[in-house]
C-alpha atoms as a PDB file:
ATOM      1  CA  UNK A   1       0.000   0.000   0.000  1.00  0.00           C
ATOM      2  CA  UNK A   2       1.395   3.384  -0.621  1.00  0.00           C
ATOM      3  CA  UNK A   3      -0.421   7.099  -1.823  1.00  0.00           C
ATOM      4  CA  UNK A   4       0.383   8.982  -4.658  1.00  0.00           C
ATOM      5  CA  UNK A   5       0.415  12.916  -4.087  1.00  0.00           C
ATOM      6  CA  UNK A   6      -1.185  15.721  -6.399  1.00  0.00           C
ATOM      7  CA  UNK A   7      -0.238  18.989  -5.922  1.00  0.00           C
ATOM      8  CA  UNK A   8      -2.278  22.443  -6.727  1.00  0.00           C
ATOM      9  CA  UNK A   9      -0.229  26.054  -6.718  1.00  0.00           C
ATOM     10  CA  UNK A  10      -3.092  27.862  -4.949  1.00  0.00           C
ATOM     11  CA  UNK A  11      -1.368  31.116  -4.774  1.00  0.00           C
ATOM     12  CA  UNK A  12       1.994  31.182  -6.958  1.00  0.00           C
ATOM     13  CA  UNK A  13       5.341  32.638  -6.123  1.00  0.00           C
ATOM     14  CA  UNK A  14       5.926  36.167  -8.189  1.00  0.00           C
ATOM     15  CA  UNK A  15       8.920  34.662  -9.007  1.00  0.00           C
ATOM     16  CA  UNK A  16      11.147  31.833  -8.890  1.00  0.00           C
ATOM     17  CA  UNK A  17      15.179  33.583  -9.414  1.00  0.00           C
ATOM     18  CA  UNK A  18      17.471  31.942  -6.461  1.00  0.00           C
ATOM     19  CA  UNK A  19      19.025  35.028  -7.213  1.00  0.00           C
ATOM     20  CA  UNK A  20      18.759  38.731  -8.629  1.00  0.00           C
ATOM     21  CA  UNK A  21      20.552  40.647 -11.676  1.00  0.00           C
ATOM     22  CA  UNK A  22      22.260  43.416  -8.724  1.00  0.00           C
ATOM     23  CA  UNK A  23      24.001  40.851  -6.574  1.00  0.00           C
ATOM     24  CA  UNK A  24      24.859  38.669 -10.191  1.00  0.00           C
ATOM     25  CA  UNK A  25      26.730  41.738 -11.229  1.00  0.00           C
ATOM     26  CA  UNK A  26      28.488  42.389  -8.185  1.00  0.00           C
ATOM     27  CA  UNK A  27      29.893  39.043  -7.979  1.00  0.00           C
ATOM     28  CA  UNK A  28      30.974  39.206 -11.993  1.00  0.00           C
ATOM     29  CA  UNK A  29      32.179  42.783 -11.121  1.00  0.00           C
ATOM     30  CA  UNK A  30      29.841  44.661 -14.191  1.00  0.00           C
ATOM     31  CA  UNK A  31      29.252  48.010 -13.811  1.00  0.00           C
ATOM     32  CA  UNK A  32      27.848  48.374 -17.272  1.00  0.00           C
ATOM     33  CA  UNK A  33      23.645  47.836 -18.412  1.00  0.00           C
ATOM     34  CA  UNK A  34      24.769  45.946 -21.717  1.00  0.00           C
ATOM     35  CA  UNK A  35      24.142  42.307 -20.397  1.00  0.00           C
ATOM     36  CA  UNK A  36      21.340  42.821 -18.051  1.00  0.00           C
ATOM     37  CA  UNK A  37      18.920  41.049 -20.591  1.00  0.00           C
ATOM     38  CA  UNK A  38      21.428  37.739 -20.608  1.00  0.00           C
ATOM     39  CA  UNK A  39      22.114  38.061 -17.320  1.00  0.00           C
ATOM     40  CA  UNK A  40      18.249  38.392 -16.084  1.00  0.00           C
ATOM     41  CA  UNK A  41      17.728  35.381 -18.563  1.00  0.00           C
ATOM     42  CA  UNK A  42      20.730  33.103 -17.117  1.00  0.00           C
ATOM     43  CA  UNK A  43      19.416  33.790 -13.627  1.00  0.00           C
ATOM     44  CA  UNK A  44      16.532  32.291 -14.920  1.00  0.00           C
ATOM     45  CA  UNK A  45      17.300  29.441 -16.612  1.00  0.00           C
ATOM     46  CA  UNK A  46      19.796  27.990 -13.877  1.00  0.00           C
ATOM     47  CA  UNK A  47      17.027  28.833 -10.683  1.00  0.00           C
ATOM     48  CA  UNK A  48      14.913  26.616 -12.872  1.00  0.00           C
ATOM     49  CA  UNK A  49      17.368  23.737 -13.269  1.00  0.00           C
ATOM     50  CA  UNK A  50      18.246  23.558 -10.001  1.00  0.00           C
ATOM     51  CA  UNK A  51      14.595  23.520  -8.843  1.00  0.00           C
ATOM     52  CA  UNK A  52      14.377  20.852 -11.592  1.00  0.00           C
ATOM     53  CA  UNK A  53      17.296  18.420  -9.952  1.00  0.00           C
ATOM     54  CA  UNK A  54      15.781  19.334  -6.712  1.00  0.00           C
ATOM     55  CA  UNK A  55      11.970  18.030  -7.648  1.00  0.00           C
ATOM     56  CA  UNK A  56      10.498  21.020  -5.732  1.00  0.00           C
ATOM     57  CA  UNK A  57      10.146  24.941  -5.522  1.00  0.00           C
ATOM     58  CA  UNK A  58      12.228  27.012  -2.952  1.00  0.00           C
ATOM     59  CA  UNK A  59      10.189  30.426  -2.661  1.00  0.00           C
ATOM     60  CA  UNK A  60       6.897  30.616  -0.231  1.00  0.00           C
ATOM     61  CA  UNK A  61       3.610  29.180  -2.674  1.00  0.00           C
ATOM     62  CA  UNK A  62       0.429  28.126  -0.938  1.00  0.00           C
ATOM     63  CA  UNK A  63       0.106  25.163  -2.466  1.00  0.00           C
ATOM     64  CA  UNK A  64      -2.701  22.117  -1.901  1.00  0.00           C
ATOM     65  CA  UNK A  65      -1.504  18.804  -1.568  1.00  0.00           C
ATOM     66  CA  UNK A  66      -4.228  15.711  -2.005  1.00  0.00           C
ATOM     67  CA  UNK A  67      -2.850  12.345  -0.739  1.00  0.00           C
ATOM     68  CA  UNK A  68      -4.493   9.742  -2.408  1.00  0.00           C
ATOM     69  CA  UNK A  69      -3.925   5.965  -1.250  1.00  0.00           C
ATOM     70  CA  UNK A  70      -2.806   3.388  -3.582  1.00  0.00           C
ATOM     71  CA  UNK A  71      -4.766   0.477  -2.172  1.00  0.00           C
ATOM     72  CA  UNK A  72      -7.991  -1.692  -2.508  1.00  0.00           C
ATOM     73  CA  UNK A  73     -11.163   0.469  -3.452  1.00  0.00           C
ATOM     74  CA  UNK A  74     -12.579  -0.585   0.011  1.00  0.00           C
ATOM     75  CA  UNK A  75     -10.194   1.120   2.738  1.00  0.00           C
ATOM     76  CA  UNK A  76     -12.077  -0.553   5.460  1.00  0.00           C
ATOM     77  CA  UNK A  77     -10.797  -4.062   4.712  1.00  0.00           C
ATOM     78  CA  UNK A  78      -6.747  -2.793   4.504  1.00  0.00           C
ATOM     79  CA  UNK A  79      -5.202  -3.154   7.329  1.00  0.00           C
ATOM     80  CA  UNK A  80      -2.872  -0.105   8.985  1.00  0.00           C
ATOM     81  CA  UNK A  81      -1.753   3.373   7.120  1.00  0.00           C
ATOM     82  CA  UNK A  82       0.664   5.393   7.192  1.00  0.00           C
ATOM     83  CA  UNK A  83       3.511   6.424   9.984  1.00  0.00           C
ATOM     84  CA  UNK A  84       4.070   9.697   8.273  1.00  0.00           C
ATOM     85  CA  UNK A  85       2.583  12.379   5.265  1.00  0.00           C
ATOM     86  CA  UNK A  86       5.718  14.165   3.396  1.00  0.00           C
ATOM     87  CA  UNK A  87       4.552  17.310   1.718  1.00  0.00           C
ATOM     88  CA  UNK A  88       5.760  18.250  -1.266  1.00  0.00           C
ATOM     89  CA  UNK A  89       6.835  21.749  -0.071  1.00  0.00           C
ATOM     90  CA  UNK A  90       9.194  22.248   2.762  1.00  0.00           C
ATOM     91  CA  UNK A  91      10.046  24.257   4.758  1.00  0.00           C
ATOM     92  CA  UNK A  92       6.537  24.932   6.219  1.00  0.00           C
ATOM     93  CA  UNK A  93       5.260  27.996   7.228  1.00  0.00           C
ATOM     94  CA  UNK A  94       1.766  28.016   7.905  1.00  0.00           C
ATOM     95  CA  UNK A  95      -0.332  25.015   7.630  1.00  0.00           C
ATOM     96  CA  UNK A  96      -3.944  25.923   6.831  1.00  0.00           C
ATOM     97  CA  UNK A  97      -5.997  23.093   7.069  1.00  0.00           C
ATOM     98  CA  UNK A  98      -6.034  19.420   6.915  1.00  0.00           C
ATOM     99  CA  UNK A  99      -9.419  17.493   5.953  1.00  0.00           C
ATOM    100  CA  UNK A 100      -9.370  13.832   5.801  1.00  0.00           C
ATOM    101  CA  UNK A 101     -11.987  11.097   4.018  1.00  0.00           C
ATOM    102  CA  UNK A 102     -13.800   9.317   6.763  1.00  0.00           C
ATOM    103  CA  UNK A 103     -16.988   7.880   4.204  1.00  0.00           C
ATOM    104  CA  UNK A 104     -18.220   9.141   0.424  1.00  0.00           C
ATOM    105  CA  UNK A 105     -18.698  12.287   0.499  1.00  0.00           C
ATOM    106  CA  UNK A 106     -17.933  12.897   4.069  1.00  0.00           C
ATOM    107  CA  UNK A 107     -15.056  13.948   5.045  1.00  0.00           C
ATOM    108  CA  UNK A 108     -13.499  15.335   9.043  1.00  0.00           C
ATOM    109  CA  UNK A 109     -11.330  18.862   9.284  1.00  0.00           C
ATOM    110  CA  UNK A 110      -8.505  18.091  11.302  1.00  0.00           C
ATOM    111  CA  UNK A 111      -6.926  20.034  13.789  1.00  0.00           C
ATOM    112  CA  UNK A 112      -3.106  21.017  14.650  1.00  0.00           C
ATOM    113  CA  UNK A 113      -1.639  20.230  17.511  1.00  0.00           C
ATOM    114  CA  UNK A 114      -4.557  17.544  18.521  1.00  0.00           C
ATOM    115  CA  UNK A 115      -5.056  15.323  15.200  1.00  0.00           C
ATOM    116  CA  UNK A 116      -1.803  16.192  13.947  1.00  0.00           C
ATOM    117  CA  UNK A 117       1.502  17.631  14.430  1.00  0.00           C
ATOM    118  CA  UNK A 118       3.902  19.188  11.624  1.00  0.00           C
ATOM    119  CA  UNK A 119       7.818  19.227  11.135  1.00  0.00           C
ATOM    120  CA  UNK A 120       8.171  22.287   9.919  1.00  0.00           C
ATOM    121  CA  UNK A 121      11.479  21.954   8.717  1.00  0.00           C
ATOM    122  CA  UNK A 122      11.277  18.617   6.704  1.00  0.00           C
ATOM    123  CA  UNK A 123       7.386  19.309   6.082  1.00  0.00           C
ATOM    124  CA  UNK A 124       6.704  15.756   7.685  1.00  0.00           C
ATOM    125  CA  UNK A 125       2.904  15.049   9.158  1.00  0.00           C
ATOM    126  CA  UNK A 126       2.542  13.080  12.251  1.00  0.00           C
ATOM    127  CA  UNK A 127      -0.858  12.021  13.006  1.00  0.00           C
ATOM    128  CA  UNK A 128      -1.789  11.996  16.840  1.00  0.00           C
ATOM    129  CA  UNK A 129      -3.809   9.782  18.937  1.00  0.00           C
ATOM    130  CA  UNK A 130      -6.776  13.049  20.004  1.00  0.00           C
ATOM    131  CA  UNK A 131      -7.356  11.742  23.091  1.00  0.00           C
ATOM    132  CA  UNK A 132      -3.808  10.414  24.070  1.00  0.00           C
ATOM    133  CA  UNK A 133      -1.673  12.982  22.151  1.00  0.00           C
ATOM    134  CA  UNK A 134       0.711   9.859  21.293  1.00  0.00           C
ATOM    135  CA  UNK A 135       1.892   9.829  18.067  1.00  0.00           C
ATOM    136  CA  UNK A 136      -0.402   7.474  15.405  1.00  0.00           C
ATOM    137  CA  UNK A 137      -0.619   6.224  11.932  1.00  0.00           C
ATOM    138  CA  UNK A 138      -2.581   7.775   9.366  1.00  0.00           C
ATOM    139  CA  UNK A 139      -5.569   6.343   8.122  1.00  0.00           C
ATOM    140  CA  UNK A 140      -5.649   4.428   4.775  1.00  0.00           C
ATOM    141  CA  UNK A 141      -7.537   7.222   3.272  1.00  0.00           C
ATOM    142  CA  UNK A 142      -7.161  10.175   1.234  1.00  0.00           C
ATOM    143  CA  UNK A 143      -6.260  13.465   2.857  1.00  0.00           C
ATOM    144  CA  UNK A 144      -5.958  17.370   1.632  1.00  0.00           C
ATOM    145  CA  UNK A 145      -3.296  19.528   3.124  1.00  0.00           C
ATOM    146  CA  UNK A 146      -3.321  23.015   2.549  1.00  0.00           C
ATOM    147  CA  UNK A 147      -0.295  24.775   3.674  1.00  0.00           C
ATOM    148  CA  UNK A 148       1.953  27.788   2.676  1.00  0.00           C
ATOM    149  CA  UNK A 149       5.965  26.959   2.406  1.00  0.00           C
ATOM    150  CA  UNK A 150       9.150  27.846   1.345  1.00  0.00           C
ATOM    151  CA  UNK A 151      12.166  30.098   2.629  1.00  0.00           C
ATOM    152  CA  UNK A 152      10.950  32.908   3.999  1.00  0.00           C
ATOM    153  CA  UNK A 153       8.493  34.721   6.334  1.00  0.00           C
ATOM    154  CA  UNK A 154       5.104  35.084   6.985  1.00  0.00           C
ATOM    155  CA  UNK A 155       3.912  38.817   7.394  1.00  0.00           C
ATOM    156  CA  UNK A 156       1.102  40.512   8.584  1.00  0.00           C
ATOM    157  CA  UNK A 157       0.554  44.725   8.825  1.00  0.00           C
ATOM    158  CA  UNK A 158      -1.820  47.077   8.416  1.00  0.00           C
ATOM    159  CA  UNK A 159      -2.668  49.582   4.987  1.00  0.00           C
ATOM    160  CA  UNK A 160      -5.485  52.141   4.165  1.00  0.00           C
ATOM    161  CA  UNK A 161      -6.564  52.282   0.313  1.00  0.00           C
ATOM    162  CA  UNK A 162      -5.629  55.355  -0.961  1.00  0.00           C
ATOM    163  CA  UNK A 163      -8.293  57.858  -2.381  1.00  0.00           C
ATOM    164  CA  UNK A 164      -6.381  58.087  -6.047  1.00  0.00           C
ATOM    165  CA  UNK A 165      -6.357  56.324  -8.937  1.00  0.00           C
ATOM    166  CA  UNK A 166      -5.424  53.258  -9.126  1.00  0.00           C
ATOM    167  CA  UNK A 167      -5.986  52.491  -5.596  1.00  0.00           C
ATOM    168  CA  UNK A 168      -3.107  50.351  -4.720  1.00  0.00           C
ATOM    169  CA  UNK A 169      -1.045  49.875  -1.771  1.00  0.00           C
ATOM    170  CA  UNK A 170       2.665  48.630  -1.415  1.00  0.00           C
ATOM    171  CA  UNK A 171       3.415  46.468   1.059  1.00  0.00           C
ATOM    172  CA  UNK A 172       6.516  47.075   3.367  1.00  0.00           C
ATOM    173  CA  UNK A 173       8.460  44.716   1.596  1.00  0.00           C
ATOM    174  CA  UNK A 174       7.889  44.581  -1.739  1.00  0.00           C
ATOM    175  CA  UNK A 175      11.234  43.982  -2.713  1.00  0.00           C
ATOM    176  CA  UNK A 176      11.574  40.184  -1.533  1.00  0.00           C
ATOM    177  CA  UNK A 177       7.205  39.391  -2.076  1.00  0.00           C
ATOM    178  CA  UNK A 178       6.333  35.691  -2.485  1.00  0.00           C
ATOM    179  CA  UNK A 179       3.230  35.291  -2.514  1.00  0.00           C
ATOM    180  CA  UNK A 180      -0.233  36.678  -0.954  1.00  0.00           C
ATOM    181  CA  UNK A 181      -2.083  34.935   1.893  1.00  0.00           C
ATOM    182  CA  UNK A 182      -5.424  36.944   2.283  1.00  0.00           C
ATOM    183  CA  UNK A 183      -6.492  40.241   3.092  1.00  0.00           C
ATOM    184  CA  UNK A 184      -8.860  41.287   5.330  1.00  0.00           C
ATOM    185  CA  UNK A 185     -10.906  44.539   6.787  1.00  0.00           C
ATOM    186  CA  UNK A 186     -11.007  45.672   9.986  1.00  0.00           C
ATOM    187  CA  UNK A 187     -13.631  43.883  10.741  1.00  0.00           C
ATOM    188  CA  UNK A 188     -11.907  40.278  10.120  1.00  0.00           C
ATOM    189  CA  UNK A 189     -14.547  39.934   6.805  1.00  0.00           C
ATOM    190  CA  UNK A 190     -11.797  38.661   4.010  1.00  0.00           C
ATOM    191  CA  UNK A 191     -11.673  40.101   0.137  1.00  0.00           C
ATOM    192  CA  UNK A 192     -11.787  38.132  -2.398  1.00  0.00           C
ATOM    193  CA  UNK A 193      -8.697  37.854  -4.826  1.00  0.00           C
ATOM    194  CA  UNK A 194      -9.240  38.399  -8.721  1.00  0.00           C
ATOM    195  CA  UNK A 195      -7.052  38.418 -11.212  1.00  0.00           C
ATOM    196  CA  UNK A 196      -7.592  41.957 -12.770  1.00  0.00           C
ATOM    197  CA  UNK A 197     -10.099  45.090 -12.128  1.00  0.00           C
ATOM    198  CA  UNK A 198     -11.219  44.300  -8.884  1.00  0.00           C
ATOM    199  CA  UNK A 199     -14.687  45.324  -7.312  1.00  0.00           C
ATOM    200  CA  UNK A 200     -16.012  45.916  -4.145  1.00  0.00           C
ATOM    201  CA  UNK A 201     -14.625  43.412  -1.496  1.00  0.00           C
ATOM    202  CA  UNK A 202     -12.339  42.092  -4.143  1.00  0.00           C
ATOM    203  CA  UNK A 203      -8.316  42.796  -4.418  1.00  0.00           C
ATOM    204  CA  UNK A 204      -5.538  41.606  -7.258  1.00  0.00           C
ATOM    205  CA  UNK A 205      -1.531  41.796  -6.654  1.00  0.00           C
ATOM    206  CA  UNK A 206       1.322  41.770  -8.382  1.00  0.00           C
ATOM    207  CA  UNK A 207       4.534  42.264  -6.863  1.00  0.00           C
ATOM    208  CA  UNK A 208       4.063  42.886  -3.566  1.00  0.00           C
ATOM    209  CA  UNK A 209       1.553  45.855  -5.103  1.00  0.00           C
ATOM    210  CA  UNK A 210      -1.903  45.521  -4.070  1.00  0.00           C
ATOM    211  CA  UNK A 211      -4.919  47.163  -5.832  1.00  0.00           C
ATOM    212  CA  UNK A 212      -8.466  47.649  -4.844  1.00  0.00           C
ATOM    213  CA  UNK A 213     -11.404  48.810  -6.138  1.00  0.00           C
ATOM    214  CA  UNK A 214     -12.751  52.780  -5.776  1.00  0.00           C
ATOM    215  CA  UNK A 215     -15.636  51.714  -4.016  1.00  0.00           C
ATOM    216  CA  UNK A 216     -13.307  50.643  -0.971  1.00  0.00           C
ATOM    217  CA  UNK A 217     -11.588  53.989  -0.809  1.00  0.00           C
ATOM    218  CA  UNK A 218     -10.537  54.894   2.771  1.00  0.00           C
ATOM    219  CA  UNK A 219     -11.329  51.323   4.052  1.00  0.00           C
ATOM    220  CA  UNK A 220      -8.545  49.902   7.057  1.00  0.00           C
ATOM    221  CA  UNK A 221      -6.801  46.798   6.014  1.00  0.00           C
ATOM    222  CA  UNK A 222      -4.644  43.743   6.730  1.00  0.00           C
ATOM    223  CA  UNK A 223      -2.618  42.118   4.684  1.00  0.00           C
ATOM    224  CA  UNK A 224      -1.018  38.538   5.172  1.00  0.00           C
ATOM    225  CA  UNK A 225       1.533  37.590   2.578  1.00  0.00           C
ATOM    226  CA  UNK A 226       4.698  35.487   2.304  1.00  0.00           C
ATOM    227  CA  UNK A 227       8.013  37.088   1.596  1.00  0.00           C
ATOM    228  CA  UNK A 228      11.140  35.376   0.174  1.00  0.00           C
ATOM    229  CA  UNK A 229      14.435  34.583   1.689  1.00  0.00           C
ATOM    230  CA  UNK A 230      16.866  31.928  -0.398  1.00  0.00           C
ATOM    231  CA  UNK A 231      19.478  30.205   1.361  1.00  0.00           C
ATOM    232  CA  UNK A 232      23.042  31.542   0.968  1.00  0.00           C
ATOM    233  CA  UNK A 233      24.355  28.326  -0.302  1.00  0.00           C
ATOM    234  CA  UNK A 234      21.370  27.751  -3.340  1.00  0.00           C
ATOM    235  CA  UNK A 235      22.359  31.504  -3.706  1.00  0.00           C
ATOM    236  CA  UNK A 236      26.458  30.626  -3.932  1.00  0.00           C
ATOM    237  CA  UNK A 237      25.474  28.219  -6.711  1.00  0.00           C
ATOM    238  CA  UNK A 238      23.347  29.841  -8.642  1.00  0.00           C
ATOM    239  CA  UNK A 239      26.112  32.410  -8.730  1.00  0.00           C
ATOM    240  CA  UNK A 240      28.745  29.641  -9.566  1.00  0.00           C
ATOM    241  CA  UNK A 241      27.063  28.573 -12.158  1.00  0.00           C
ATOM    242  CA  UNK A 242      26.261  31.627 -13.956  1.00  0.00           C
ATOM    243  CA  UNK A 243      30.285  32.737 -14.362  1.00  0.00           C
ATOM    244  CA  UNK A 244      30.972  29.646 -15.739  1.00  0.00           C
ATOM    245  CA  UNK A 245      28.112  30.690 -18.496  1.00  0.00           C
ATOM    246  CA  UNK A 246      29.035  34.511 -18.542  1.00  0.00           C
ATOM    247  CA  UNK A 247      32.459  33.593 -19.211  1.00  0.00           C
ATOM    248  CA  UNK A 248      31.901  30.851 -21.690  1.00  0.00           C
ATOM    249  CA  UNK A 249      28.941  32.597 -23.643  1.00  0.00           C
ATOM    250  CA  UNK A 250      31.815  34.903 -26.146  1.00  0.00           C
ATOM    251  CA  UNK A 251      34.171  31.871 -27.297  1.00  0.00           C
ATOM    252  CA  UNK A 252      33.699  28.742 -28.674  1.00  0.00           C
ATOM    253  CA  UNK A 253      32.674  25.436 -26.602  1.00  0.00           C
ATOM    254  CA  UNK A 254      34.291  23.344 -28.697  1.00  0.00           C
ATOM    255  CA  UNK A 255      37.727  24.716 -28.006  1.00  0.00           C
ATOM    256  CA  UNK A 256      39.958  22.530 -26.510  1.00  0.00           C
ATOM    257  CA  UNK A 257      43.595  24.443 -27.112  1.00  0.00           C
ATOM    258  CA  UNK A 258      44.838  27.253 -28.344  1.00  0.00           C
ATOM    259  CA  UNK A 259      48.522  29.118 -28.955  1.00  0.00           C
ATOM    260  CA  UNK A 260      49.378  32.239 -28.905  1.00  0.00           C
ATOM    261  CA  UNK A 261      53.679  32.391 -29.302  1.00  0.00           C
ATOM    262  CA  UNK A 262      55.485  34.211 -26.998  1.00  0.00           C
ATOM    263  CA  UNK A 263      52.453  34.541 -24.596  1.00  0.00           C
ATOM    264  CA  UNK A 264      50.753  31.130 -24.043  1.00  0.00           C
ATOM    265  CA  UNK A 265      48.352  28.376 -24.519  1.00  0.00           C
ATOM    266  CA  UNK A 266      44.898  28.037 -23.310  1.00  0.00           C
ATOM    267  CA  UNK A 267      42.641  25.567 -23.294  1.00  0.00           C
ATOM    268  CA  UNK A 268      38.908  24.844 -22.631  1.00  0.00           C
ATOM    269  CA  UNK A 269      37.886  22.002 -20.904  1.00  0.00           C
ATOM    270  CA  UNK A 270      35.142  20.270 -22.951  1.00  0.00           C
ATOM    271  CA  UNK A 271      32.256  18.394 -21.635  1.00  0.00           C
ATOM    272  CA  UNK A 272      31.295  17.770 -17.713  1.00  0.00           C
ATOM    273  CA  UNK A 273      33.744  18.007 -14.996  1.00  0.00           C
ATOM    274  CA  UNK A 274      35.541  14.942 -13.779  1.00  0.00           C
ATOM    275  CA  UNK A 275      33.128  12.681 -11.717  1.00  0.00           C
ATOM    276  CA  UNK A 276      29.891  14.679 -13.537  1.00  0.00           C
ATOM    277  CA  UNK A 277      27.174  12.504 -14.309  1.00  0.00           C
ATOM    278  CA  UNK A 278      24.279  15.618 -14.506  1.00  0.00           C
ATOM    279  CA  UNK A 279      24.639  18.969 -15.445  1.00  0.00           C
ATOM    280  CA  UNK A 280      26.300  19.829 -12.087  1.00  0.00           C
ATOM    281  CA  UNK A 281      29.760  19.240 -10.977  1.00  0.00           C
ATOM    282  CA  UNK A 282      29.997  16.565  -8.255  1.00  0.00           C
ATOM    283  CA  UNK A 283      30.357  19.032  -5.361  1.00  0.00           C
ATOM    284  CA  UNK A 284      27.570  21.000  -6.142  1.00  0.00           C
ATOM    285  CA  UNK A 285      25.450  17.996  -6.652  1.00  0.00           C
ATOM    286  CA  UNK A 286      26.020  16.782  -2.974  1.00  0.00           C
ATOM    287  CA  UNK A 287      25.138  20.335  -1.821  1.00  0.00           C
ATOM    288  CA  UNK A 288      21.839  20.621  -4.059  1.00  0.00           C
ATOM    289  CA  UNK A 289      20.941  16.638  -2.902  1.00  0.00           C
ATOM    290  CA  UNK A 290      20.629  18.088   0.583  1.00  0.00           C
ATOM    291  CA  UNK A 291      17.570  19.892  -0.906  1.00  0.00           C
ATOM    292  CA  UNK A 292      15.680  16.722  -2.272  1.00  0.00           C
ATOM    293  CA  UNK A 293      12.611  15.265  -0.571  1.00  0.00           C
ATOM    294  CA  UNK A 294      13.900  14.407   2.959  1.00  0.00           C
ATOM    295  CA  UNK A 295      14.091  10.975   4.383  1.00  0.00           C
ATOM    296  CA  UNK A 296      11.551  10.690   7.169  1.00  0.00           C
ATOM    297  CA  UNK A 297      11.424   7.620   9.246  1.00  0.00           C
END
């Protein structure tokens, strides 16, 4: 018996870079705008194929995972469950909710700390005994996990919308936004997020730049979003690998010696490093396999 995972991007990242195009052009020591566009597209690329070897996204998402059991169709005659729930996401921030299948169409809302406890840091689920607190086994039976995670912060503070076109506020920090969470009046009533020209009661962000409709001019708000923080090691290697690229990207690959008399000979080394068996060297492999799903008992 084993479950099979599906996982839903509730509310996506505003981006995915490990890294960004100032602190890329310190460490390459450019002063200059003319390779912004192929550096801003390198930091791109090599975030995303790291994320790739990783399996998994590194910037705060609120995300849905459903846990669906690979089993007989009739749960009640398979014996036992599950020690543990990995989530696809880690680390976790918030966890939202937790509903699990107790009959068709029926299903229980679980609560934290007395149905279940979370490791944030490996984004393991441990299922508790609710009248014991010992820790259980899950139930052969699907369950939906909605949580927020990634490397970060959650934040929370308080914004008026403005009285001018186009009614948007800027959050505090803007400049490392991950994703929203939910905003709310005064009043603890929520708005609803849209996509584009919001109404009454209804928001849409971009950026870390929230805007509202006219008809909630003046109105007191809170906003909960998630903001972004990469590790400094993901951050070292996303930086490695882009000067190898920068300084590759004006001669040829295929170059394997060259002679220049009375000055030297260079050559290129062609292919993978020694040891390489992916598209990383071998030492930044072991660092970036420290990222993949954790083991969990």
């Amino acid at each position: 018996m084993s479950y099979a995972v599906v996982t839903t991007v509730i509310s996506a990242a505003a981006k995915y870079d490990l890294t960004d195009l100032a602190t890329v052009k310190t460490e390459l020591n450019l002063s200059s705008f003319t390779n912004d566009a192929w550096l801003a597209q390198a930091i791109t690329q090599v975030s995303k194929t790291i994320a790739r070897h990783c399996k998994r996204s590194f910037v705060p998402e609120q995300v849905q995972d459903v846990f669906d059991v690979q089993q007989d169709p009739y749960p009640y005659q398979t014996p036992g469950g599950f020690a543990q729930l990995q989530l696809t996401r880690w680390p976790v921030l918030a966890v939202r909710s937790v509903v699990q299948s107790v009959a068709l169409n029926t299903t229980q809302a679980l609560s934290e700390g007395i149905d279940f406890r979370t490791d944030p840091a490996t984004g393991c689920l441990l299922r508790l005994n609710p009248f014991t607190g010992a820790v259980s086994t899950w139930e052969a039976v699907p369950v939906t996990v909605i949580y927020t995670a990634g490397y970060g912060a959650l934040v929370m503070e308080a914004g008026t919308v403005p009285a001018a076109a186009p009614y948007a506020v800027t959050v505090s920090q803007a400049a490392s936004f991950s994703c929203d969470q939910a905003v709310s009046y005064a009043n603890g009533a929520s708005l609803t997020p849209v996509t584009s020209l919001p109404m009454k009661g209804q928001y849409s962000v971009a950026a870390g730049v929230y805007t509202f409709a006219a008809a909630d001019t003046g109105s007191a708000l809170t906003f909960s979003y998630a903001t972004a923080s990469v590790p400094e090691d993901l951050v070292e290697i996303a930086l490695r690998l882009i000067t190898v690229r920068f300084k590759a990207k004006d001669r040829d690959p295929t170059l394997i010696q060259q002679d220049t008399p009375g000055i030297g000979t260079q050559r290129w080394w062609f292919g993978g490093a020694p040891g390489q068996k992916g598209p990383f060297p071998p030492d930044i492999t072991a660092t970036l396999n420290d990222y993949r799903t954790p083991t969990v008992a």
